[in-house]
N, C-alpha and C. Protein backbone atom coordinates (compact mmCIF):
# COMPACT_ATOMS: atom_id res chain seq x y z
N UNK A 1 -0.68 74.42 -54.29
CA UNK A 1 -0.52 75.57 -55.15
C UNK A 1 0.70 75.34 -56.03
N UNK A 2 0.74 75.50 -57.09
CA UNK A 2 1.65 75.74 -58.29
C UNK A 2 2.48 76.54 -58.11
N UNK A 3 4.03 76.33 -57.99
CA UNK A 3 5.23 77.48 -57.96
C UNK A 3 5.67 78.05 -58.84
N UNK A 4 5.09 77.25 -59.88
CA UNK A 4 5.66 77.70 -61.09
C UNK A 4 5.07 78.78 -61.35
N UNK A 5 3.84 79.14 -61.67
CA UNK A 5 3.13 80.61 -61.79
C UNK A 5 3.25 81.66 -60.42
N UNK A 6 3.60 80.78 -59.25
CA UNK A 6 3.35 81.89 -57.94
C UNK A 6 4.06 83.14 -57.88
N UNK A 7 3.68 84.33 -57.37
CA UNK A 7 4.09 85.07 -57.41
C UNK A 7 4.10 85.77 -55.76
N UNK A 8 6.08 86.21 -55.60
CA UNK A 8 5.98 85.85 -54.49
C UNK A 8 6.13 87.56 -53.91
N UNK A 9 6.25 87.64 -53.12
CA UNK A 9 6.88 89.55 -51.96
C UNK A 9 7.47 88.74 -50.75
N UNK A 10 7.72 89.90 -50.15
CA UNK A 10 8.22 89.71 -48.89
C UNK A 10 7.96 91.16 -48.04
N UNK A 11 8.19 91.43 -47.05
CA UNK A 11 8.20 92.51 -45.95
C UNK A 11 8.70 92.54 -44.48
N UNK A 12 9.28 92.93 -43.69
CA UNK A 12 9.99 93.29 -42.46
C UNK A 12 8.21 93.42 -41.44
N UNK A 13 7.92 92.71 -40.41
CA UNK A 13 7.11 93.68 -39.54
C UNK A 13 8.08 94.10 -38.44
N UNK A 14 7.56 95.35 -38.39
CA UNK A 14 7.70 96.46 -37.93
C UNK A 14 6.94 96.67 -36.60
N UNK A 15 5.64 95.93 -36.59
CA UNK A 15 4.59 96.11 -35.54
C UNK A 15 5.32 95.77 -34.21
N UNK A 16 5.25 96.32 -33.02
CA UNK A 16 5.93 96.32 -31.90
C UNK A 16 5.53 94.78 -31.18
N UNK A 17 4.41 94.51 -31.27
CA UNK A 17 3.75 93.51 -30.48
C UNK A 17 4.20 92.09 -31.75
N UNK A 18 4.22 92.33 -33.10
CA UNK A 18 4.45 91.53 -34.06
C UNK A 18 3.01 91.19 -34.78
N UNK A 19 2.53 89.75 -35.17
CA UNK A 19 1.63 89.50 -36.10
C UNK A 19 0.77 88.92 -34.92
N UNK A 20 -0.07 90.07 -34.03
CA UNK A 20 -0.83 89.53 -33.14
C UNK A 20 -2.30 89.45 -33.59
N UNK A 21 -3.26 89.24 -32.76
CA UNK A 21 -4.86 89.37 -33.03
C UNK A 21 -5.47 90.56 -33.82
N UNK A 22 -5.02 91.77 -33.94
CA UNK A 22 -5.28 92.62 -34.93
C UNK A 22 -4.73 92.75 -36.15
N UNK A 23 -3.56 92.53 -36.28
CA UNK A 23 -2.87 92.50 -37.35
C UNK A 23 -2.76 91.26 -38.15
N UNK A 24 -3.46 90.21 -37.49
CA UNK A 24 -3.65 88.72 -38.23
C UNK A 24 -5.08 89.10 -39.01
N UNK A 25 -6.19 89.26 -38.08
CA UNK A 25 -7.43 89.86 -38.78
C UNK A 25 -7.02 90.67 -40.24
N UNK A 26 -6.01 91.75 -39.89
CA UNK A 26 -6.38 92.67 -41.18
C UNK A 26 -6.05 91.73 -42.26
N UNK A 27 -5.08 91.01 -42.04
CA UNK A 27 -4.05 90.70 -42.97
C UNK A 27 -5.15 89.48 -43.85
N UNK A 28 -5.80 88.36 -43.14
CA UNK A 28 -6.26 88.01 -43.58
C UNK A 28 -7.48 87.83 -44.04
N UNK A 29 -8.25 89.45 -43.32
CA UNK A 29 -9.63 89.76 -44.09
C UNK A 29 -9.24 90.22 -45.54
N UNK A 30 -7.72 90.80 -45.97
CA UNK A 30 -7.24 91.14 -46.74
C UNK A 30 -7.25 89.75 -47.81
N UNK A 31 -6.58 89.43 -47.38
CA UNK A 31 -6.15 87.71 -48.30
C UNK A 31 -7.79 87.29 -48.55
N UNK A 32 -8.68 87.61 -47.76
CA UNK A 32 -9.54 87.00 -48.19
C UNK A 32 -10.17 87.50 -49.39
N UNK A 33 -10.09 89.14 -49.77
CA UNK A 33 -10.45 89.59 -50.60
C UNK A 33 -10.64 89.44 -52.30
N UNK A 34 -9.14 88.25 -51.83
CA UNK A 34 -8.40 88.12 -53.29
C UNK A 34 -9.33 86.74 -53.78
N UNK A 35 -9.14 86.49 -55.18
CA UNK A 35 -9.64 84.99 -55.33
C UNK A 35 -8.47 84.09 -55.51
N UNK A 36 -7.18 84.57 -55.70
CA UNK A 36 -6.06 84.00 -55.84
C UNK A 36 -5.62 83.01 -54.86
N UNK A 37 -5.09 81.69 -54.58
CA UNK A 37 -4.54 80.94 -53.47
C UNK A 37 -3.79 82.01 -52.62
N UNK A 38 -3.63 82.10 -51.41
CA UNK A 38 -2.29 83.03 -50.79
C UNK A 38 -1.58 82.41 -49.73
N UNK A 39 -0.24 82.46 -49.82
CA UNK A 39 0.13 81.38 -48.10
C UNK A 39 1.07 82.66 -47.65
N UNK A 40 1.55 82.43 -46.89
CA UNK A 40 2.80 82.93 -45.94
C UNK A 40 3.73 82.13 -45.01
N UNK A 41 4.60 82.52 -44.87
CA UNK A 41 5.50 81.64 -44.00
C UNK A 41 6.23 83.20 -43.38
N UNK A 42 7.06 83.02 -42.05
CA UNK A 42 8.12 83.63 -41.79
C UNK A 42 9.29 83.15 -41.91
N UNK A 43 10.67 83.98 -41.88
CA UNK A 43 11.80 83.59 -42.22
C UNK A 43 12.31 82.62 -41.09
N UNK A 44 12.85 81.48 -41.40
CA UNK A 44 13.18 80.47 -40.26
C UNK A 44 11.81 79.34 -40.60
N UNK A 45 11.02 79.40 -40.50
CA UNK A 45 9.91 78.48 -41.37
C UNK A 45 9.89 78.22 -42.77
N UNK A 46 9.39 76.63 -42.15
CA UNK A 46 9.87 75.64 -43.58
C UNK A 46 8.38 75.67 -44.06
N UNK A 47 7.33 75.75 -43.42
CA UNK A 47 6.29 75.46 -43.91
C UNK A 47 5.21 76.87 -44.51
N UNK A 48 4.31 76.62 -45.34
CA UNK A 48 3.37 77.96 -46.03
C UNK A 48 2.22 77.67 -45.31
N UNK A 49 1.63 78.73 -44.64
CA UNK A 49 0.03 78.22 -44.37
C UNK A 49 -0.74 79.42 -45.37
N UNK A 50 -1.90 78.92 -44.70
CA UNK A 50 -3.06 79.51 -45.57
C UNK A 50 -3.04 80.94 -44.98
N UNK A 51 -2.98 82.42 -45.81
CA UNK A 51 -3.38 83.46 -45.59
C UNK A 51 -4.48 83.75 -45.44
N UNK A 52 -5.44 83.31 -45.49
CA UNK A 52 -6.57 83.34 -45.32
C UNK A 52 -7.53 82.46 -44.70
N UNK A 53 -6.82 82.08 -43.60
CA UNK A 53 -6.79 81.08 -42.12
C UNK A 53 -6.97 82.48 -41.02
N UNK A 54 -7.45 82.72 -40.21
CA UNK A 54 -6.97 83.42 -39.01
C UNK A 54 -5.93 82.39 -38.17
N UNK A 55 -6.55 81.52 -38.04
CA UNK A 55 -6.11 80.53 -36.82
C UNK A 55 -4.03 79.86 -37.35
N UNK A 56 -4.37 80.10 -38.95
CA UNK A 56 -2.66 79.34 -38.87
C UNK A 56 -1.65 80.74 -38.78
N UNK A 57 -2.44 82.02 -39.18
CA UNK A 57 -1.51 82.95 -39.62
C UNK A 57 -1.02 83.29 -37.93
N UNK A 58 -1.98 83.15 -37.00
CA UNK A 58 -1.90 83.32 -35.93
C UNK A 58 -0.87 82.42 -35.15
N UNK A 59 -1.22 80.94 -35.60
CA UNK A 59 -0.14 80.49 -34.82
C UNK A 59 0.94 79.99 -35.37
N UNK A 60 1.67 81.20 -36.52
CA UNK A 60 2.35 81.04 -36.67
C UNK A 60 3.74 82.03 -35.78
N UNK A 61 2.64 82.89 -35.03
CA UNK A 61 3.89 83.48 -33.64
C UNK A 61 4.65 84.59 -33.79
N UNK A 62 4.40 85.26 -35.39
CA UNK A 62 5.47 86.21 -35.90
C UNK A 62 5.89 87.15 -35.26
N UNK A 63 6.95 87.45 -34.98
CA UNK A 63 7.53 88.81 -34.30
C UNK A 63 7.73 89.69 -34.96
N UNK A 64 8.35 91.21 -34.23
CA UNK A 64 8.57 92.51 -35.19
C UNK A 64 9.85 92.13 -35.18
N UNK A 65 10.47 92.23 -36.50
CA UNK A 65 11.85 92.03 -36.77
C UNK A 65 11.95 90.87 -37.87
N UNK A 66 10.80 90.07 -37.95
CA UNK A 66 10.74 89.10 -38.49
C UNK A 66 10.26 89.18 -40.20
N UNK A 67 11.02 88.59 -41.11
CA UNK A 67 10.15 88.92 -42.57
C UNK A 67 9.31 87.99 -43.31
N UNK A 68 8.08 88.55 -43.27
CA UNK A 68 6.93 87.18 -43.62
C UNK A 68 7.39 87.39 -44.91
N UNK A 69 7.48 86.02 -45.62
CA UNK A 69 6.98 85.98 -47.17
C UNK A 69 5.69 86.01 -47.18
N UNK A 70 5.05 86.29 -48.47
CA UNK A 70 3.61 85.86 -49.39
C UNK A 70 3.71 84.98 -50.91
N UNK A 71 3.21 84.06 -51.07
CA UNK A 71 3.12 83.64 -52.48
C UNK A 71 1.61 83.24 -52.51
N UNK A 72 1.35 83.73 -54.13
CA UNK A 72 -0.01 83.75 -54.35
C UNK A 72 -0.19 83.02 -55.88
N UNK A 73 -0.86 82.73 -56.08
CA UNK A 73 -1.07 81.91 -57.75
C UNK A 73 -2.72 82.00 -57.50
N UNK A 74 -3.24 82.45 -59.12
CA UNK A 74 -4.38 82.72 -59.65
C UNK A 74 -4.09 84.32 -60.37
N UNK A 75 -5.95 84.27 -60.66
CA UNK A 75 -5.66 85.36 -61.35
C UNK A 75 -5.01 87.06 -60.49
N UNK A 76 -5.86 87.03 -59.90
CA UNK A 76 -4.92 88.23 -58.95
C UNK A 76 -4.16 88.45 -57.88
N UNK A 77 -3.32 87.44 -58.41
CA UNK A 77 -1.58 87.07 -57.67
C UNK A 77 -0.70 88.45 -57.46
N UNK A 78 -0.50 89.47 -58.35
CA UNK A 78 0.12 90.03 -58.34
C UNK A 78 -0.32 91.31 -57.46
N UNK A 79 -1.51 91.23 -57.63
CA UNK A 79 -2.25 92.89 -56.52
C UNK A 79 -2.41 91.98 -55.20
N UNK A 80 -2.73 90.98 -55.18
CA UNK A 80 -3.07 90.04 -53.52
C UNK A 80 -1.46 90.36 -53.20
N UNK A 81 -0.33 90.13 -53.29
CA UNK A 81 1.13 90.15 -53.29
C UNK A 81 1.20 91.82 -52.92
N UNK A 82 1.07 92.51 -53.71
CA UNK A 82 1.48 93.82 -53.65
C UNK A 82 0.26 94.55 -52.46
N UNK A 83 -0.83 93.85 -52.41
CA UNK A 83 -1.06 94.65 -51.50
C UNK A 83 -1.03 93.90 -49.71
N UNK A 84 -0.96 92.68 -49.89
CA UNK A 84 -0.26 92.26 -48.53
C UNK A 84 1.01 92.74 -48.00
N UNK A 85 1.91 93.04 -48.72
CA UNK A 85 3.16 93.42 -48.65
C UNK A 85 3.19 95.37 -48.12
N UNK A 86 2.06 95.33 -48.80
CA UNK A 86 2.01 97.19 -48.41
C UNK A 86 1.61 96.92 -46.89
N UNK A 87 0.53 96.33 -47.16
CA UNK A 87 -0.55 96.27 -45.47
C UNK A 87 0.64 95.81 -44.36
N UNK A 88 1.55 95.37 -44.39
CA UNK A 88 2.54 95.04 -43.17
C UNK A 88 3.45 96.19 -43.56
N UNK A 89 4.12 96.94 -44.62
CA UNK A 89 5.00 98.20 -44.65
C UNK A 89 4.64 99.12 -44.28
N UNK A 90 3.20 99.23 -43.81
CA UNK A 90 2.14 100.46 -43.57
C UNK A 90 2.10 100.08 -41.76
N UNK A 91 2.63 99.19 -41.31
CA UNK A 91 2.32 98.92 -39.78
C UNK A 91 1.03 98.24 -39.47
N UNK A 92 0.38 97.65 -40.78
CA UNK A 92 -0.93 97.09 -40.42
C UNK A 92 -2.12 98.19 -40.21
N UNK A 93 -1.53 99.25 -40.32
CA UNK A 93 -2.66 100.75 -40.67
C UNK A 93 -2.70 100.94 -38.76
N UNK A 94 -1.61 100.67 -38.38
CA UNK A 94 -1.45 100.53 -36.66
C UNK A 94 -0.68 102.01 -36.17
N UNK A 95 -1.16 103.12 -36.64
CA UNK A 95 -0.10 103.60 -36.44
C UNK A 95 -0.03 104.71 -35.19
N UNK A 96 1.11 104.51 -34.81
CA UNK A 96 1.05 105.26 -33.11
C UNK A 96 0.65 106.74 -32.89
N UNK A 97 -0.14 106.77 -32.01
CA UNK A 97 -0.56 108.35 -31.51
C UNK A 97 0.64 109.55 -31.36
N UNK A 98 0.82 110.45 -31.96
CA UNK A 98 1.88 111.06 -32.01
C UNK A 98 2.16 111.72 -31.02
């Protein structure tokens, strides 16, 4: 993917358990939506995988406390970005029984 056009976010999870088996699904039935490239990494990682992997976003281990980046290049870089970034500020739509 091209850095030069990428367009990047970031976000805090928040999720108690972190970026487990439900919250990897949303995230990357999400990414899949887009036609844009999308990767992620967490902070402390050198490397980007594919957002739209279950299997790398998964083992990439993320905890709550931890802040995933996103960078995306194509045409809808900027809504794939803005709305990955919501979907983890939102708790992954996880949100606790009151």
């Amino acid at each position: 993917m091209s850095t030069e056009s990428a367009i990047e976010g970031s976000a805090v999870i928040t999720h108690e358990i972190g970026l487990h088996a439900r919250p990897s699904v949303k995230l990357t039935k999400l990414a899949k939506s887009f036609t844009s490239a999308i990767h992620l990494r967490g902070d402390g990682v050198e490397s980007w995988v594919d957002a739209k992997s279950i299997v790398r976003v998964m083992g990439l281990k993320l905890r709550e406390g931890t802040t995933v980046f996103f960078r995306a290049a194509g045409p809808d870089a900027n809504a794939a970005v803005d709305a990955l970034v919501a979907l983890v500020k939102r708790d992954f739509d996880e949100h606790k029984p009151a």
